[in-house]
N, C-alpha and C. Protein backbone atom coordinates (compact mmCIF):
# COMPACT_ATOMS: atom_id res chain seq x y z
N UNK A 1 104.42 197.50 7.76
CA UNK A 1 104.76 196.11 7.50
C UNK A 1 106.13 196.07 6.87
N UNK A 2 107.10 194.93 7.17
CA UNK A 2 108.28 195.02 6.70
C UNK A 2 108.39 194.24 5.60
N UNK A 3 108.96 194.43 4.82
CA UNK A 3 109.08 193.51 3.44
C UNK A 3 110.55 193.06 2.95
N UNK A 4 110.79 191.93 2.64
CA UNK A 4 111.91 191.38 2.54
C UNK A 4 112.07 190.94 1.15
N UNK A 5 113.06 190.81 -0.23
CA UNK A 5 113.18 190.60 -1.43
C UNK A 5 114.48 189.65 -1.12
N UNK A 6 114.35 188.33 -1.39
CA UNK A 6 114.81 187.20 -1.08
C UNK A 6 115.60 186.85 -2.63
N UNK A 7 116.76 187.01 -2.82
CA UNK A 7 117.12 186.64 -4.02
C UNK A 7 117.24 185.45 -4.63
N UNK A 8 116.82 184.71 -5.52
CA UNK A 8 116.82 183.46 -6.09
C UNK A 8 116.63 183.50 -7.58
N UNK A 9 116.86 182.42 -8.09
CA UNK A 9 116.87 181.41 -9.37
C UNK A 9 115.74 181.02 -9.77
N UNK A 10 115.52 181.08 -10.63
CA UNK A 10 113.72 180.95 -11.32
C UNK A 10 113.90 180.21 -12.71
N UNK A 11 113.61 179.09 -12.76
CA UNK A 11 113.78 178.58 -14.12
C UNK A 11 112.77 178.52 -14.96
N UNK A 12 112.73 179.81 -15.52
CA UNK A 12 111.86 180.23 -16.73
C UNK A 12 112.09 179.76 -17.98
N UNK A 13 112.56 179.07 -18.07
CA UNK A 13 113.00 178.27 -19.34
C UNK A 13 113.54 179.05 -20.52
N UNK A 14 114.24 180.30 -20.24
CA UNK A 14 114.72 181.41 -20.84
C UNK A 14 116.07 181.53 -20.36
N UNK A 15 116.60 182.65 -20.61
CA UNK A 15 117.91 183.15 -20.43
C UNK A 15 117.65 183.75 -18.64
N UNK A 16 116.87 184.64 -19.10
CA UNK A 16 116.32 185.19 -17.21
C UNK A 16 115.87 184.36 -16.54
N UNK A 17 116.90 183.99 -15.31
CA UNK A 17 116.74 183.51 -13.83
C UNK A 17 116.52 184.34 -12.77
N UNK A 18 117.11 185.67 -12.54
CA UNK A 18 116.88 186.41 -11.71
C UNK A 18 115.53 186.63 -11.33
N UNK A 19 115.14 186.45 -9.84
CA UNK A 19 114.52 186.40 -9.45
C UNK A 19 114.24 187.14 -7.70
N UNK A 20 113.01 187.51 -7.14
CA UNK A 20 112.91 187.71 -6.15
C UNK A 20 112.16 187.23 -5.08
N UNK A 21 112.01 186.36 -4.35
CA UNK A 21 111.09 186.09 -3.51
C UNK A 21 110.42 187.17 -2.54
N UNK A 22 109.20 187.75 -2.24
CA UNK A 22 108.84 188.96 -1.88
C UNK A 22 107.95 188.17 0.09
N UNK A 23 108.85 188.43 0.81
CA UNK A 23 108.10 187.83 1.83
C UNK A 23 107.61 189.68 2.72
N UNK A 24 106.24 189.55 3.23
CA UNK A 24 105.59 190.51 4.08
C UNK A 24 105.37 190.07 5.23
N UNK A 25 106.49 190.31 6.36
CA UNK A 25 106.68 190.09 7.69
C UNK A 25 107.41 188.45 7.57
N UNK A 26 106.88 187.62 7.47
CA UNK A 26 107.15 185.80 7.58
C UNK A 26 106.38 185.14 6.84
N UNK A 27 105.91 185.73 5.75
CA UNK A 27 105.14 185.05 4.96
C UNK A 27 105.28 185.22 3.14
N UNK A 28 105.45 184.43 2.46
CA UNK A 28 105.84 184.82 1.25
C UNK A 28 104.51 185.00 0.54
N UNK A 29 104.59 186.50 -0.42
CA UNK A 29 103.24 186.99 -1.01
C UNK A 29 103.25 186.70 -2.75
N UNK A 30 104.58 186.83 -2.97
CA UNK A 30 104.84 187.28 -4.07
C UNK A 30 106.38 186.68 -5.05
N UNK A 31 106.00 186.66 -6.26
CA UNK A 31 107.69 186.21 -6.76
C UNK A 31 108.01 187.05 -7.86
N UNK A 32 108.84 187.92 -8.12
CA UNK A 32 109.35 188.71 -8.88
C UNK A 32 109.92 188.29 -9.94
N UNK A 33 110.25 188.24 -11.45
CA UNK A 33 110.98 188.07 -11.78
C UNK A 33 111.39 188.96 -13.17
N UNK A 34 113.19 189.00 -13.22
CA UNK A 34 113.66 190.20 -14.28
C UNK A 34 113.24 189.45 -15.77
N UNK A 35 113.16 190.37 -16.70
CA UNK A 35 112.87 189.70 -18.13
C UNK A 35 114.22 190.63 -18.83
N UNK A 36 114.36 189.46 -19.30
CA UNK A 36 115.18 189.39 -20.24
C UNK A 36 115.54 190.05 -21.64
N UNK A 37 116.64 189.95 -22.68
CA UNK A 37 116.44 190.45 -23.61
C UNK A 37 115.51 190.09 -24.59
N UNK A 38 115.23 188.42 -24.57
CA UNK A 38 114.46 188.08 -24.86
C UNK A 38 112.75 188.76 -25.16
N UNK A 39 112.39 189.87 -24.07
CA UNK A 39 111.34 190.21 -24.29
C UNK A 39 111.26 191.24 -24.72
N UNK A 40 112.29 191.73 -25.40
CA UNK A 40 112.83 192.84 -26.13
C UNK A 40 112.42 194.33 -25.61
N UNK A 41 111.17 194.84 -26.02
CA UNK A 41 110.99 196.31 -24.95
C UNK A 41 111.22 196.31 -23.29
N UNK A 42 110.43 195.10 -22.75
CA UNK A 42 109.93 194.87 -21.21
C UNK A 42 111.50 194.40 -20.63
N UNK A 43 112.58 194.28 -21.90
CA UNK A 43 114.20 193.77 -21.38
C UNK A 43 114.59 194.56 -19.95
N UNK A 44 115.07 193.87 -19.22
CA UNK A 44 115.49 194.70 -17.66
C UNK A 44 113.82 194.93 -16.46
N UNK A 45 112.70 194.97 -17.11
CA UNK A 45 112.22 195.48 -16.18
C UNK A 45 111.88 193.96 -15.14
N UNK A 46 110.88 194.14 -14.01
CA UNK A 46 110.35 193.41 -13.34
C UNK A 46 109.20 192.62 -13.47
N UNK A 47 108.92 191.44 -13.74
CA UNK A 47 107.35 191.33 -13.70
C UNK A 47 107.42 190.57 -12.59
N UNK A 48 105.94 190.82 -12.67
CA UNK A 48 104.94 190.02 -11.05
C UNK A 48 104.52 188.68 -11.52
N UNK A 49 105.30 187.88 -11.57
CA UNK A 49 105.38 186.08 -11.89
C UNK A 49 104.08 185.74 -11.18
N UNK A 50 104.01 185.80 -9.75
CA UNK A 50 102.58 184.56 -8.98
C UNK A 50 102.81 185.80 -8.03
N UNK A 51 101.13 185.75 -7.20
CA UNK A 51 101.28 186.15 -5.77
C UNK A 51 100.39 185.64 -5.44
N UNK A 52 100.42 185.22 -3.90
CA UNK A 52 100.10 184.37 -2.94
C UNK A 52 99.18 184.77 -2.12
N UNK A 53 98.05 184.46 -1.77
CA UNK A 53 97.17 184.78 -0.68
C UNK A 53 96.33 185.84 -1.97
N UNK A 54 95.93 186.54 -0.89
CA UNK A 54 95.42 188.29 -1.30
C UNK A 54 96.01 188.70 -2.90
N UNK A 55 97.40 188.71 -3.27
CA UNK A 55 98.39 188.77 -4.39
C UNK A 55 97.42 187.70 -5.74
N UNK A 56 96.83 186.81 -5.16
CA UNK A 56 97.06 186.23 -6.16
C UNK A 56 95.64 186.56 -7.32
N UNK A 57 95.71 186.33 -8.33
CA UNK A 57 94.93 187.24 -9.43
C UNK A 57 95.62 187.06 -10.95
N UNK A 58 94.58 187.84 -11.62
CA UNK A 58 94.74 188.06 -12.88
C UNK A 58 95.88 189.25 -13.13
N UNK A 59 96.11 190.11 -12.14
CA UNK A 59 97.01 191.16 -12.42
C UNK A 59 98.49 190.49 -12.54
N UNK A 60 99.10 191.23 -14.08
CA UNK A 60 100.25 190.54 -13.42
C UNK A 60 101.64 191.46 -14.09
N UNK A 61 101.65 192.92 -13.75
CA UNK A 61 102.08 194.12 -14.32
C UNK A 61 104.05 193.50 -14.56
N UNK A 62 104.62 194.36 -15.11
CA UNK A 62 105.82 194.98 -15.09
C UNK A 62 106.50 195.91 -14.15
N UNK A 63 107.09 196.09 -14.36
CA UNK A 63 107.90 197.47 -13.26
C UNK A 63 109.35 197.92 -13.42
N UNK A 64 109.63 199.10 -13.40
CA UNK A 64 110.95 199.56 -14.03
C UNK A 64 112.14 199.11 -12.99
N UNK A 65 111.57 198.98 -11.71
CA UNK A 65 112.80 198.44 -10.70
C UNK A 65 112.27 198.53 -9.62
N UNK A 66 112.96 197.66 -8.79
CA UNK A 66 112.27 196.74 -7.48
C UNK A 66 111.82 197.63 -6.61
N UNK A 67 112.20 198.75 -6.47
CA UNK A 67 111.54 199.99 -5.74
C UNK A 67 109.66 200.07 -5.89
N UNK A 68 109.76 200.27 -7.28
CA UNK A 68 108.26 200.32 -7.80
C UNK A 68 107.28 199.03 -7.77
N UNK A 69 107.72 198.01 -7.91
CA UNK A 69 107.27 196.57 -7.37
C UNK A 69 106.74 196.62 -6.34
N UNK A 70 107.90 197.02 -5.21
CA UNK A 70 107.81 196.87 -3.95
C UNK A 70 106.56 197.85 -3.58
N UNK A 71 106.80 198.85 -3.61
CA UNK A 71 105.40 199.84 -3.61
C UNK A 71 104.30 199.55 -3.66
N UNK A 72 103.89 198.79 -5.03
CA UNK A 72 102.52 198.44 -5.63
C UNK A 72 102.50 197.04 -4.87
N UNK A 73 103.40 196.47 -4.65
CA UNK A 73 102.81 194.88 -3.82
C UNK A 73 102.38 195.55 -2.76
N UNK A 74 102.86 196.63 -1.50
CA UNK A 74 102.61 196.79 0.05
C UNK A 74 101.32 197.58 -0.69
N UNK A 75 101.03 198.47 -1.78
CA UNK A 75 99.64 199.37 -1.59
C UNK A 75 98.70 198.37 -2.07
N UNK A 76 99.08 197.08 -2.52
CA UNK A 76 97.94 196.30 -2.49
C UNK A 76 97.29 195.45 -1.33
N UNK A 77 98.33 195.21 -0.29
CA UNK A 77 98.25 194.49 0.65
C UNK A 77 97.90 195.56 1.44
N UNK A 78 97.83 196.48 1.97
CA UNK A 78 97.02 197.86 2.12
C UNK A 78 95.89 198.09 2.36
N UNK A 79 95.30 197.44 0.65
CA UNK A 79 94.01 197.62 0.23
C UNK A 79 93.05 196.51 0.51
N UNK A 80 94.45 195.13 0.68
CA UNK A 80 93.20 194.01 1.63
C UNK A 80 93.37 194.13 2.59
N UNK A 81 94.04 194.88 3.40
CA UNK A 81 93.61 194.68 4.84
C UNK A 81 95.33 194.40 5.73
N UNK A 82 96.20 193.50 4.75
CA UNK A 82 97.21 192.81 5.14
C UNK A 82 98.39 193.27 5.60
N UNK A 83 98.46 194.86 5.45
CA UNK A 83 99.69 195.24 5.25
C UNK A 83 99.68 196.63 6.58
């Protein structure tokens, strides 16, 4: 499955906007977004904001960089069936 990281603006009502839209084939699963200094240790990494369909849940991890995101979103979509 091909996966696409769509860059955008996220108004978290913080300093961090960076953001990723995570689409799997033509369909958006997932929204990424960087944290800030604001969150002082978790500063720079990734969290898993919302996911969509299958994605969506109580899980809602960190990640050191979009590599590792990307990973754990496709081995979840994997694991339903989707990917």
């Amino acid at each position: 499955m091909s996966m696409t990281l769509q860059p955008v603006r996220v108004a978290t009502g913080g300093e961090g906007e960076e953001g990723r839209l995570v689409f799997a084939g033509e369909k958006l699963v997932a929204l990424l977004v960087k944290l800030s200094h604001q969150q002082e240790e978790l500063a720079g990494r990734w969290f898993f904001e919302a996911g969509f369909g299958r994605l969506d849940g109580p899980l809602h991890p960190t990640f050191e960089n979009l590599a590792d995101a990307e990973a754990w979103i496709l081995q979840r979509l994997a694991a339903t069936g989707e990917a």
